[in-house]
Structure formats: C-alpha cells, structure tokens
C-alpha atoms as a PDB file:
ATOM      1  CA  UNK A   1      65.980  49.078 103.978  1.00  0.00           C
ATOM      2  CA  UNK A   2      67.948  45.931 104.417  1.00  0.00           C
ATOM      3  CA  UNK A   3      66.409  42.579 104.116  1.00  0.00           C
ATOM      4  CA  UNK A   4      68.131  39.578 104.829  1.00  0.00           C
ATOM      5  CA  UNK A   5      66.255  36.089 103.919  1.00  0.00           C
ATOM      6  CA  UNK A   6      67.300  32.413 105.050  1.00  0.00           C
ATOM      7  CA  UNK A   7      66.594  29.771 102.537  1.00  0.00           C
ATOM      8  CA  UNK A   8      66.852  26.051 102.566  1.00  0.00           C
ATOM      9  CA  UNK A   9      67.913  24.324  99.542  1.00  0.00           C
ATOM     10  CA  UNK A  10      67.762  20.311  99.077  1.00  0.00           C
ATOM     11  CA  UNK A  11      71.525  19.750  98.464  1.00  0.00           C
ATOM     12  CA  UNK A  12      71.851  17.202  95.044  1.00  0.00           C
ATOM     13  CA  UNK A  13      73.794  14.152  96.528  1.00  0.00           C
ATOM     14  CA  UNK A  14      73.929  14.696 100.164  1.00  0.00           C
ATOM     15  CA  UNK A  15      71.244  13.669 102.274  1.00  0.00           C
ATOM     16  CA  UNK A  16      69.308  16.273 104.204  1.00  0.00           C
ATOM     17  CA  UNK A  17      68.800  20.383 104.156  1.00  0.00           C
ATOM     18  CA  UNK A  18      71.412  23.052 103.721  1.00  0.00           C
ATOM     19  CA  UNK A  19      70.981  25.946 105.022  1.00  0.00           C
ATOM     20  CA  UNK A  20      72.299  28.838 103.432  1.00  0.00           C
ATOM     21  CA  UNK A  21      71.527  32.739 104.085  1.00  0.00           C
ATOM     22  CA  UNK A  22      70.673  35.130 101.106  1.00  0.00           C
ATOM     23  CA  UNK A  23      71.194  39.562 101.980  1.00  0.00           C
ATOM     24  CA  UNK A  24      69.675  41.556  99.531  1.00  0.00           C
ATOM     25  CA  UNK A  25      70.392  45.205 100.117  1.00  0.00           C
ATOM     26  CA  UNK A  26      67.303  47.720  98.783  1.00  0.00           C
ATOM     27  CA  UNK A  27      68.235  51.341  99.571  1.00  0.00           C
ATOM     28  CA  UNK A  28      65.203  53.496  98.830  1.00  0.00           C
ATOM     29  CA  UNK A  29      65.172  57.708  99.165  1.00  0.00           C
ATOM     30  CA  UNK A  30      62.475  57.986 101.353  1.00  0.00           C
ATOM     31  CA  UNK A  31      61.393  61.792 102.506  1.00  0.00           C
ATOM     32  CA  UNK A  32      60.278  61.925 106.233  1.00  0.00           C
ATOM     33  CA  UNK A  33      57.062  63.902 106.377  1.00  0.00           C
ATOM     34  CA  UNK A  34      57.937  67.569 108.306  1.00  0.00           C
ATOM     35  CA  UNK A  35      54.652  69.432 107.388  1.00  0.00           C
ATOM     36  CA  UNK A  36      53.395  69.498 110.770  1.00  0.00           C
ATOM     37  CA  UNK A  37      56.575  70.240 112.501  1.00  0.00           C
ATOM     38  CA  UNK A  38      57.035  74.285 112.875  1.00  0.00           C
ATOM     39  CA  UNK A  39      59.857  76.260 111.152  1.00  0.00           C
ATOM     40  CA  UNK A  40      62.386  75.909 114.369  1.00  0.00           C
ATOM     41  CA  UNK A  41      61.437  72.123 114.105  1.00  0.00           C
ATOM     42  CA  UNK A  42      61.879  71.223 110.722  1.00  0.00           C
ATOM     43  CA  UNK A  43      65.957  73.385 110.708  1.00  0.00           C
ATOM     44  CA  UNK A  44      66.280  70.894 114.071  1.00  0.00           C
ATOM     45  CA  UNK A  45      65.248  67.597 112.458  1.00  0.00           C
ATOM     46  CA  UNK A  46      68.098  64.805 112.736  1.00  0.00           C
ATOM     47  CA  UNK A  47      70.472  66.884 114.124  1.00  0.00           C
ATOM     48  CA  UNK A  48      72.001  67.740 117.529  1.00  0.00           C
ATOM     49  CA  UNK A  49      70.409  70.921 118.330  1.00  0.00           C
ATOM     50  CA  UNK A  50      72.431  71.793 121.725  1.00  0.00           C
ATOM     51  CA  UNK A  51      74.833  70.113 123.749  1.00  0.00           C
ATOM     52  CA  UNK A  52      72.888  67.549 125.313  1.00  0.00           C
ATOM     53  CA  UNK A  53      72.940  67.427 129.355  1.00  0.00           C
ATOM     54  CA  UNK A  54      74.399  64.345 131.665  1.00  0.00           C
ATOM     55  CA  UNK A  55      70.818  62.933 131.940  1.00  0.00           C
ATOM     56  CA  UNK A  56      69.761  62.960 127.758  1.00  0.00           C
ATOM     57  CA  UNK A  57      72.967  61.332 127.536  1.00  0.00           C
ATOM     58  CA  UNK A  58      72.556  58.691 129.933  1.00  0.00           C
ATOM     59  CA  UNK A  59      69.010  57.803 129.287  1.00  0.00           C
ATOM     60  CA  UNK A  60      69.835  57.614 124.986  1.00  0.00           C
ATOM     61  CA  UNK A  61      73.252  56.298 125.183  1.00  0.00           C
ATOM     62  CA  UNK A  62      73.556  53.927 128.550  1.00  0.00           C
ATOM     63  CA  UNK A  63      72.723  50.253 126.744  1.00  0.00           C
ATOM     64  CA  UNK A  64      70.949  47.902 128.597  1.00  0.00           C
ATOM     65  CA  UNK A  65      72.054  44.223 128.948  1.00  0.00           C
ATOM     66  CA  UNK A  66      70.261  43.666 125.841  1.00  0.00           C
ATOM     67  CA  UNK A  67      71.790  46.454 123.458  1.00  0.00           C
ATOM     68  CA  UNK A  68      75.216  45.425 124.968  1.00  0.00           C
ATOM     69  CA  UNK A  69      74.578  41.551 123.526  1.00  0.00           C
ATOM     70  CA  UNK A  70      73.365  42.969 120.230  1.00  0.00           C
ATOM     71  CA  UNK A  71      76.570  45.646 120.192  1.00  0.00           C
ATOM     72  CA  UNK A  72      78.712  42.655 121.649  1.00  0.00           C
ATOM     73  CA  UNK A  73      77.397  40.413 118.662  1.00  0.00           C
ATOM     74  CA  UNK A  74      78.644  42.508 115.516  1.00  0.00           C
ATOM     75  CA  UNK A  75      82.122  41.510 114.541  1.00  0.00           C
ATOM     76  CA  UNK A  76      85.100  44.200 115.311  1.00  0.00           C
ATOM     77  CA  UNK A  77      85.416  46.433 117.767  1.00  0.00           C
ATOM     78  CA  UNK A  78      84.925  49.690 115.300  1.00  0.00           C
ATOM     79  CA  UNK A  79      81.503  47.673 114.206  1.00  0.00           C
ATOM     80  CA  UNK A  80      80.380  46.832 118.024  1.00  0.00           C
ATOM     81  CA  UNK A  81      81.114  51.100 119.072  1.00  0.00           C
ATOM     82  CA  UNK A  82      79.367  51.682 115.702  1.00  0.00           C
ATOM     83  CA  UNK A  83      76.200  50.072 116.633  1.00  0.00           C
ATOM     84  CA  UNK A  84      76.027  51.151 119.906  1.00  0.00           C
ATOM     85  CA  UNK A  85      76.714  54.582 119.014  1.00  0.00           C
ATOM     86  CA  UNK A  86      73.869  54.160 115.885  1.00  0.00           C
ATOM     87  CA  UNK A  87      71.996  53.112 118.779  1.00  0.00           C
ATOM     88  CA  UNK A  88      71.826  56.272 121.535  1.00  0.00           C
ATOM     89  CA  UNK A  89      71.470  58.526 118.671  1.00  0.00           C
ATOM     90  CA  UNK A  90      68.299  56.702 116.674  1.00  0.00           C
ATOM     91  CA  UNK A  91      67.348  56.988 120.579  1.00  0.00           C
ATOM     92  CA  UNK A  92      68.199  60.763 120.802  1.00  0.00           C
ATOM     93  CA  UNK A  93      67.478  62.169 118.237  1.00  0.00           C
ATOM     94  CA  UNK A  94      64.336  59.814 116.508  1.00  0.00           C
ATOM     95  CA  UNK A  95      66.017  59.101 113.463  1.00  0.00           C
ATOM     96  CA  UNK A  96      69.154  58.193 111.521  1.00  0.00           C
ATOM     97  CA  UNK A  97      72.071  60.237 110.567  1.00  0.00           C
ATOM     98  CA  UNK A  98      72.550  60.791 107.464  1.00  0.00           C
ATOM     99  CA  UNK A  99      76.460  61.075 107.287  1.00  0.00           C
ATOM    100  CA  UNK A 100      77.421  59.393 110.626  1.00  0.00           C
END
C-alpha cells in the first residue's frame, strides 16, 4: 500500500504557505482469501490461464481517454507502457502480479 500525503508548512521568514509533498511507502504481506474458490480456481488465481482471445484483450487492455492521460502522465516512456500494461492486467486478471 502506498500512501502519499501533501502537507503545508508555514515557511520561517517568507511570507505565506509552502507546499511540500511527503510519500511514505508501507508494503504489507497481505493473503487474498481463496477458500471459496474451487481447486481449478485457486492453481488459476493471478495468472494467465490460456491465451487470451482478440476480444479479452481488447476489452482489458484498450485504455480509454482517461487511462491514456493517467499512462501519458507518469514520467518515461518504460514508466507510461508500465502503467498501462499494470493496467489491462489488474483488468484481466482481478489482481496484481506478483513478479511483473
């Protein structure tokens, strides 16, 4: 879990508010409850199961104008295919990788 906090300080000897932005990174081991998923299910879970057809693809992976602006906004090309790739497969497959 990443949070990322914006605080304003009162700046000693200049007049008005500075704003300056705080990340604190919290990584936490969570375990994804797979009780009620069956056998088949549970071997599945976060991973490409078969080669996905031409529509899966296009309705996890096609970005809309709003996923291109948020892709668009990260900084590098490698980071802006990154998130859009992150992206169609949280969409695909309901979850993270976890070795992308």
């Amino acid at each position: 879990m990443i949070r990322t906090g914006m605080e304003d300080r009162r700046t000693n000897g200049r007049r008005g508010w500075e704003r300056r932005a705080r990340a604190t990174l919290t990584i936490k081991e969570r375990a994804v409850p797979t009780n009620f998923l069956s056998e088949d299910q549970r071997r599945r879970f976060g991973r490409f199961a078969e080669d996905p057809d031409e529509g899966q693809l296009a309705g996890s992976f096609l970005l809309d104008q709003t996923a291109r602006r948020r892709a668009m906004a990260a900084k590098g090309a490698r980071n802006q295919i990154g998130w859009a790739v992150q992206l169609g497969t949280v969409r695909y497959l309901g979850t993270f990788l976890d070795n992308p």
